[in-house]
PDB file of N, CA and C in Angstrom:
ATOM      1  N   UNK A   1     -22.856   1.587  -9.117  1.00  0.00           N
ATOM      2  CA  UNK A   1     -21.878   1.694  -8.050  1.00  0.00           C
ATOM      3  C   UNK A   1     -20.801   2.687  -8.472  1.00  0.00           C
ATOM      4  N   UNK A   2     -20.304   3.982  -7.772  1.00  0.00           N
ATOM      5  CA  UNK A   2     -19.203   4.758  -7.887  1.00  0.00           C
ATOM      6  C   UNK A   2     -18.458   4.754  -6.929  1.00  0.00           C
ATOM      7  N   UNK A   3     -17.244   4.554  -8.164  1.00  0.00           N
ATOM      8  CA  UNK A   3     -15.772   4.300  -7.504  1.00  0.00           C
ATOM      9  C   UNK A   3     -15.073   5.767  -7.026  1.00  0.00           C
ATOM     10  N   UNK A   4     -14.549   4.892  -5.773  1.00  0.00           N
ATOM     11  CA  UNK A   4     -13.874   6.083  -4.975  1.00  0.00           C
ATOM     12  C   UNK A   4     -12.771   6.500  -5.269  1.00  0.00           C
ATOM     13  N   UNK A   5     -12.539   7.568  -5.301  1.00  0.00           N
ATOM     14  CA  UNK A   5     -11.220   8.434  -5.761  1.00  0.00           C
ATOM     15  C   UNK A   5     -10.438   8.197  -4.694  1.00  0.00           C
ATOM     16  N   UNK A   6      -8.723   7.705  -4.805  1.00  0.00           N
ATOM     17  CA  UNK A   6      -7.825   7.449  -4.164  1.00  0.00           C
ATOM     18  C   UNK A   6      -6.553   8.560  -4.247  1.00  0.00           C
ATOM     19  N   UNK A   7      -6.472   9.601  -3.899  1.00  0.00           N
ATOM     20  CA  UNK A   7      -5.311  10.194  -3.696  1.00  0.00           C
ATOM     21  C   UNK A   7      -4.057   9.815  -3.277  1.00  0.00           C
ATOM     22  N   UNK A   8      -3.276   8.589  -3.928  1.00  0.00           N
ATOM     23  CA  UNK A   8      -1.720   8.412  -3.206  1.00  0.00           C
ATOM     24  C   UNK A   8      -0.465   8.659  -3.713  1.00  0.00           C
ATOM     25  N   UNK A   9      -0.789  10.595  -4.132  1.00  0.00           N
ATOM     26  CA  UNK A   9       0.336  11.061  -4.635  1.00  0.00           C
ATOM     27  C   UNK A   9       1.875  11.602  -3.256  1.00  0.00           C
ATOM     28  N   UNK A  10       1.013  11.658  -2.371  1.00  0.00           N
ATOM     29  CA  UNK A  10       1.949  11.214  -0.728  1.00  0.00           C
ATOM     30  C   UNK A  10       2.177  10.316  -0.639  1.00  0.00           C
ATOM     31  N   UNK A  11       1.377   9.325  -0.738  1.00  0.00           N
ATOM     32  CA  UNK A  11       1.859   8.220  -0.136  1.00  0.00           C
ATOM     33  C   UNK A  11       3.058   7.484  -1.201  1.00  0.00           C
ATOM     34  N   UNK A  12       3.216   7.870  -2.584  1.00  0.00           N
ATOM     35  CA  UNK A  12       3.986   7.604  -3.286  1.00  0.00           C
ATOM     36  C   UNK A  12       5.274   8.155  -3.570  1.00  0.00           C
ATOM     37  N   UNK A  13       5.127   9.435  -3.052  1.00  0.00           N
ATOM     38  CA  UNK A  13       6.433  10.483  -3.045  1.00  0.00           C
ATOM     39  C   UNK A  13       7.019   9.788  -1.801  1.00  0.00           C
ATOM     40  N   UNK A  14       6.336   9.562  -0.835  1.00  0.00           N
ATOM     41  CA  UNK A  14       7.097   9.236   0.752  1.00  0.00           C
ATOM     42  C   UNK A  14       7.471   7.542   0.518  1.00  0.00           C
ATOM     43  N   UNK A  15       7.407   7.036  -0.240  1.00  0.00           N
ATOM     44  CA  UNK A  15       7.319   5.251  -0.124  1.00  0.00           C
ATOM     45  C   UNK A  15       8.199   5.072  -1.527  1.00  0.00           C
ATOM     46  N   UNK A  16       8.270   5.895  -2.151  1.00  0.00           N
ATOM     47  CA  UNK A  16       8.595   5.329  -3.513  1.00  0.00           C
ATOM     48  C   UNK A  16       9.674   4.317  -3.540  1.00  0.00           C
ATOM     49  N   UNK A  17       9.128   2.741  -4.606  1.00  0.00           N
ATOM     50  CA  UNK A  17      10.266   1.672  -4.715  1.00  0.00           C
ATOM     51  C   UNK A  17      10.156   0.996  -3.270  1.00  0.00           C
ATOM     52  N   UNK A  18       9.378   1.084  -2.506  1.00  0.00           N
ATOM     53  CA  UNK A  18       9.299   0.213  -1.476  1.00  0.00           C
ATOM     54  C   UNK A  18       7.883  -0.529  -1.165  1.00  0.00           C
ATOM     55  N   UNK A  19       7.981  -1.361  -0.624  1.00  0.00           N
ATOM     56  CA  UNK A  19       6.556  -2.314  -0.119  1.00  0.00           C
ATOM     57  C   UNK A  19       5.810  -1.539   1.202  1.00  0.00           C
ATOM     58  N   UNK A  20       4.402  -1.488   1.040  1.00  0.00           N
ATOM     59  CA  UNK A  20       3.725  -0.464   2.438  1.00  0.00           C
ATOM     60  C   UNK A  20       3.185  -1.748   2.408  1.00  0.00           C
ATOM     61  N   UNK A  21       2.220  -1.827   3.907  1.00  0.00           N
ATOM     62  CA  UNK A  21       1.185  -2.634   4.174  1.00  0.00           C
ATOM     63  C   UNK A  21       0.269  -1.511   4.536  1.00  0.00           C
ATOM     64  N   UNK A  22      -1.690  -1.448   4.043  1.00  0.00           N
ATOM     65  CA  UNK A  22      -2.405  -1.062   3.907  1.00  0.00           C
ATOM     66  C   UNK A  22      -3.584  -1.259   4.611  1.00  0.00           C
ATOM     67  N   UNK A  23      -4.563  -0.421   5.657  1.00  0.00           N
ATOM     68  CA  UNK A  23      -5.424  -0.599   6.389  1.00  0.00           C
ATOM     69  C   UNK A  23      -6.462  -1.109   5.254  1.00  0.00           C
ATOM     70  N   UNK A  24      -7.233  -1.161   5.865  1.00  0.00           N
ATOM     71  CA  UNK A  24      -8.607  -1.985   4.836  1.00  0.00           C
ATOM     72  C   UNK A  24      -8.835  -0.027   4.069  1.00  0.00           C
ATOM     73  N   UNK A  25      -8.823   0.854   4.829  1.00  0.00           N
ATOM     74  CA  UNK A  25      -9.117   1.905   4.191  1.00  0.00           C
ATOM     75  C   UNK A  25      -8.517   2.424   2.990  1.00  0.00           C
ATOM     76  N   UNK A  26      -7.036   1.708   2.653  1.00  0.00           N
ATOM     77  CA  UNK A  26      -6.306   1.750   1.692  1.00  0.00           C
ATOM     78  C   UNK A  26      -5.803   3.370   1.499  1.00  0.00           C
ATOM     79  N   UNK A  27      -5.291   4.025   2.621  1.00  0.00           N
ATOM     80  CA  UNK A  27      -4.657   4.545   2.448  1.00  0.00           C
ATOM     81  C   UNK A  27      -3.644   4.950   3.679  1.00  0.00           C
ATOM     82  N   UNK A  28      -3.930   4.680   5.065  1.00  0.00           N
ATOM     83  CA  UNK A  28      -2.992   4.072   6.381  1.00  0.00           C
ATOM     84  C   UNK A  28      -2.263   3.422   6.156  1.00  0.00           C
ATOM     85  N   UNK A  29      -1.189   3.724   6.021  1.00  0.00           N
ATOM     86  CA  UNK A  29       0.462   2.666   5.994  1.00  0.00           C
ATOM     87  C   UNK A  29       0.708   2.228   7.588  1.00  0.00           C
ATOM     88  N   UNK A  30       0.509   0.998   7.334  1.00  0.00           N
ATOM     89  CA  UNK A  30       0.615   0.201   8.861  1.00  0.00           C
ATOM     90  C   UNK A  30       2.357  -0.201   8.786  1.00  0.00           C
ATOM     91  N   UNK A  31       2.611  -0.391   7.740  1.00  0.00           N
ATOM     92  CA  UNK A  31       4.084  -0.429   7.754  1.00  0.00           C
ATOM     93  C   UNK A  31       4.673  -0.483   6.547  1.00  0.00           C
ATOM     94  N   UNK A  32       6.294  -0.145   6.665  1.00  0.00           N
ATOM     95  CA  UNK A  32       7.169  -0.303   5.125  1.00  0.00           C
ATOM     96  C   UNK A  32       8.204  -1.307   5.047  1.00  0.00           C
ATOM     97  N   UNK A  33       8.688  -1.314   4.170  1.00  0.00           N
ATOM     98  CA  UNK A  33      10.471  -2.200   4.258  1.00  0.00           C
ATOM     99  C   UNK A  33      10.729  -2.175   2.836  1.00  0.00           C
ATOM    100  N   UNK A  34      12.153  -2.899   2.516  1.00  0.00           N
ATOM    101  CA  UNK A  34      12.684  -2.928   1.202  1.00  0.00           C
ATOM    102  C   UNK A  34      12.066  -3.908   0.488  1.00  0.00           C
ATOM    103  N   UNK A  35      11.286  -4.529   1.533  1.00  0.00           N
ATOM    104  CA  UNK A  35      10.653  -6.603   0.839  1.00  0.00           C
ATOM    105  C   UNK A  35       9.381  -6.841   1.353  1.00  0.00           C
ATOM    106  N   UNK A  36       8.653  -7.479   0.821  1.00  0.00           N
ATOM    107  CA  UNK A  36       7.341  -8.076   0.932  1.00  0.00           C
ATOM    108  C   UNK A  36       7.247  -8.373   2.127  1.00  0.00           C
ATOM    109  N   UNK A  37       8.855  -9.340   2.691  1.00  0.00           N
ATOM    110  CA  UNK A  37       8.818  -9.897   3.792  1.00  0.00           C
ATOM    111  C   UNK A  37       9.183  -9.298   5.345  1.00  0.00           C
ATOM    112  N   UNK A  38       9.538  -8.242   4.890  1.00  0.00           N
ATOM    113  CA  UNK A  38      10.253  -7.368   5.959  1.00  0.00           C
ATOM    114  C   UNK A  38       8.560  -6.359   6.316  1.00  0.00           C
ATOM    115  N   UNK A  39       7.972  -6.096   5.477  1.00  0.00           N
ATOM    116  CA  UNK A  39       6.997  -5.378   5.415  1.00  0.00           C
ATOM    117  C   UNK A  39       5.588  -6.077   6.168  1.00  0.00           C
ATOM    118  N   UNK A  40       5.502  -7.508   6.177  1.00  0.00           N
ATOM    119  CA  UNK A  40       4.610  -8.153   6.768  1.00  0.00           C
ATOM    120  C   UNK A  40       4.996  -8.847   7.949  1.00  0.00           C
ATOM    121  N   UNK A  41       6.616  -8.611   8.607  1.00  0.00           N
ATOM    122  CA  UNK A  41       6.224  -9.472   9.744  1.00  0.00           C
ATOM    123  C   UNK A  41       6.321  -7.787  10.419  1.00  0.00           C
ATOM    124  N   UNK A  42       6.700  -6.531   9.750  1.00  0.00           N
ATOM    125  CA  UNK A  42       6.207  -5.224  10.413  1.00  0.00           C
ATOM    126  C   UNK A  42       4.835  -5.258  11.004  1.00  0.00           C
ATOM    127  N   UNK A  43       4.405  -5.613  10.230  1.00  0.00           N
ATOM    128  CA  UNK A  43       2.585  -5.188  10.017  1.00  0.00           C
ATOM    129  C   UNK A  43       2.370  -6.435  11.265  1.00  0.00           C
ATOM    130  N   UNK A  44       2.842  -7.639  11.136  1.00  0.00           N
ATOM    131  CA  UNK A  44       2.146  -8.723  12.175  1.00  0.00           C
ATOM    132  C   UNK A  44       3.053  -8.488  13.075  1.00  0.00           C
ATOM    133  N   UNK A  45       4.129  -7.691  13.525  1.00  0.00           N
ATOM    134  CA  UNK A  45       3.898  -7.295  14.934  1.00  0.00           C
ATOM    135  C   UNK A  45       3.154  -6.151  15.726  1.00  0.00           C
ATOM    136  N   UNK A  46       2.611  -5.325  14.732  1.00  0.00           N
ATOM    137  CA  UNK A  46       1.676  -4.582  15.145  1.00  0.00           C
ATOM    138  C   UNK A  46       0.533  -5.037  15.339  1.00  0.00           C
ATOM    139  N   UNK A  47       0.458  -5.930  15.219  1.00  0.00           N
ATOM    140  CA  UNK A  47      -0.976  -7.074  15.341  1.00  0.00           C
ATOM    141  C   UNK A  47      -1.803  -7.269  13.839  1.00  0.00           C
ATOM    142  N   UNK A  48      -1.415  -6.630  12.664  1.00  0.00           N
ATOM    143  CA  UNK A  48      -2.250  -6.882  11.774  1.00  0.00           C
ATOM    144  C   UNK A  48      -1.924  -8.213  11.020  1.00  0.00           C
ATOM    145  N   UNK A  49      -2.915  -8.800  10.768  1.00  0.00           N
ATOM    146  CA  UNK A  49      -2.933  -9.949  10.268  1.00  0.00           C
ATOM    147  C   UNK A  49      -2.719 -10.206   8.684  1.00  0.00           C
ATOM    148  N   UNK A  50      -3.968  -9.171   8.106  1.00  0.00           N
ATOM    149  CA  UNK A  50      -4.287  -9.539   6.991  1.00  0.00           C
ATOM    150  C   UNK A  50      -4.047  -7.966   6.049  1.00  0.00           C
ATOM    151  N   UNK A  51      -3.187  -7.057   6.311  1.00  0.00           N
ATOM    152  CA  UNK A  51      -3.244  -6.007   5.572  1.00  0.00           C
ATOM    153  C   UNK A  51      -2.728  -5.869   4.042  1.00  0.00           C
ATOM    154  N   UNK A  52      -3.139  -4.851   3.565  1.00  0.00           N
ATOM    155  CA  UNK A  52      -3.360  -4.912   1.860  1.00  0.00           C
ATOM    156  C   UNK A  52      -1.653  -4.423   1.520  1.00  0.00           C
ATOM    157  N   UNK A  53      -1.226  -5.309   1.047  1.00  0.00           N
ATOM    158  CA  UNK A  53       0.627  -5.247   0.512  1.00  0.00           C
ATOM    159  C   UNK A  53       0.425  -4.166  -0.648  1.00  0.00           C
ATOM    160  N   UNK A  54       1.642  -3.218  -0.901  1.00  0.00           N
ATOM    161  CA  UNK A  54       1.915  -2.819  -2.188  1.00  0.00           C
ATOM    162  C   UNK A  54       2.640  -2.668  -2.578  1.00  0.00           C
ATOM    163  N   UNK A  55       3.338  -2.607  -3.639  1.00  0.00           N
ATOM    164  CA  UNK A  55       4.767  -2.371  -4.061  1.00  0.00           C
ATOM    165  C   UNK A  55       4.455  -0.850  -4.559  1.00  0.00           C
ATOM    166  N   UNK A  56       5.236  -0.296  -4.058  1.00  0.00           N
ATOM    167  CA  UNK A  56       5.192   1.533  -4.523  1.00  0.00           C
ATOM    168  C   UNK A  56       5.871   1.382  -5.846  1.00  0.00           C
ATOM    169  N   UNK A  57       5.727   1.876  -6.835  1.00  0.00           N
ATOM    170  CA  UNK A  57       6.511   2.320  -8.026  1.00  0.00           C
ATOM    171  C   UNK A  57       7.542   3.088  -7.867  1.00  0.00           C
ATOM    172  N   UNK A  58       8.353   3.128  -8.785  1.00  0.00           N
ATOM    173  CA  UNK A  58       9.725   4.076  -8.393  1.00  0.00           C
ATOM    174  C   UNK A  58       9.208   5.235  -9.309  1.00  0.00           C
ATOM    175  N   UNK A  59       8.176   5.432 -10.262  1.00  0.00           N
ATOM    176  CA  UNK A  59       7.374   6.909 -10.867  1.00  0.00           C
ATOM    177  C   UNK A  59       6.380   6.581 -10.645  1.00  0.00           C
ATOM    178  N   UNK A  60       6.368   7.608 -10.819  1.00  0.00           N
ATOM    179  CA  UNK A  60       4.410   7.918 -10.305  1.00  0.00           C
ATOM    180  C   UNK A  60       3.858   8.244 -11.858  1.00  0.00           C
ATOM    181  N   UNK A  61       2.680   7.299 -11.720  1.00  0.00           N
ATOM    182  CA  UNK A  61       2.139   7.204 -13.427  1.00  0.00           C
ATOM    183  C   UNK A  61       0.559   8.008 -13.061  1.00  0.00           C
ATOM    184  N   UNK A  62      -0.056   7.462 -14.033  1.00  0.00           N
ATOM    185  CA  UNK A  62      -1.524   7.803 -13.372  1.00  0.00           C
ATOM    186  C   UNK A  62      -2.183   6.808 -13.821  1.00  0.00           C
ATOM    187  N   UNK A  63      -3.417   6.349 -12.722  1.00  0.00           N
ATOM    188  CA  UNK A  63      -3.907   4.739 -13.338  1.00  0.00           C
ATOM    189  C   UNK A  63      -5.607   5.427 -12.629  1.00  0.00           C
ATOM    190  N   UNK A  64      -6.465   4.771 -13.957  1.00  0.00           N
ATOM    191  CA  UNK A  64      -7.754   4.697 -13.826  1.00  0.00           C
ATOM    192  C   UNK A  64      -8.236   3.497 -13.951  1.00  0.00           C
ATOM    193  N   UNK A  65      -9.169   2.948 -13.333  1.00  0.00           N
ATOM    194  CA  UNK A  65      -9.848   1.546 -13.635  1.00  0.00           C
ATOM    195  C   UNK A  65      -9.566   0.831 -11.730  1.00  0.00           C
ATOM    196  N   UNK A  66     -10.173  -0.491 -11.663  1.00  0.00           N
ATOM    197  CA  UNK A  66     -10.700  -1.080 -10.553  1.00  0.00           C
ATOM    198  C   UNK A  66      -9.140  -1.720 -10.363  1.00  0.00           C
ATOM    199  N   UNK A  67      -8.783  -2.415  -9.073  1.00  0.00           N
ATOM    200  CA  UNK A  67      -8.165  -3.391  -8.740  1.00  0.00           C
ATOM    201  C   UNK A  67      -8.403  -4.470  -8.521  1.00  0.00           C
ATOM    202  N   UNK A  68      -7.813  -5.531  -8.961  1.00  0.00           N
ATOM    203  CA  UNK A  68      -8.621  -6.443  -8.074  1.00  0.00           C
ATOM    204  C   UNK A  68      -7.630  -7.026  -7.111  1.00  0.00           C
ATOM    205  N   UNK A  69      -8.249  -7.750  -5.934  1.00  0.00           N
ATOM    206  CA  UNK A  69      -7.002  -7.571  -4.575  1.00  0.00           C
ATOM    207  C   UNK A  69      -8.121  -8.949  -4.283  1.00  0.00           C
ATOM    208  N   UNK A  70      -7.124  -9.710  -4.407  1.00  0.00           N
ATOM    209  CA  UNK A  70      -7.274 -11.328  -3.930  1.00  0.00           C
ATOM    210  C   UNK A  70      -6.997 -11.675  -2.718  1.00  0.00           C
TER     211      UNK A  70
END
């Protein structure tokens, strides 16, 4: 199985230090805010239910290896 290359050096310059919510495609920002919580009732009034949370870093590092997303 090969893993897909994720480009979110945009999405990290534009978000940095804040929470996005994430299409299943994992890279569509369905929404932002300063908090976990501000960021998901964004996302569930757009109707999404179940989208993938992230906390943006305040630097941008570089990371290789899998996630795992519970």
């Amino acid at each position: 199985m090969l893993m897909q290359i994720i480009d979110w050096t945009n999405l990290c310059k534009k978000y940095k230090g804040k929470w996005v919510a994430l299409k299943d495609d994992e890279v569509t920002v369905i929404s932002s805010g300063e908090t976990l919580d501000e960021t998901a009732e964004k996302a569930e009034k757009k109707g999404f239910k179940n989208p993938i949370f992230w906390s943006v870093p305040e630097k941008l590092t570089y990371f290789v290896g899998k996630m795992n997303i519970c």
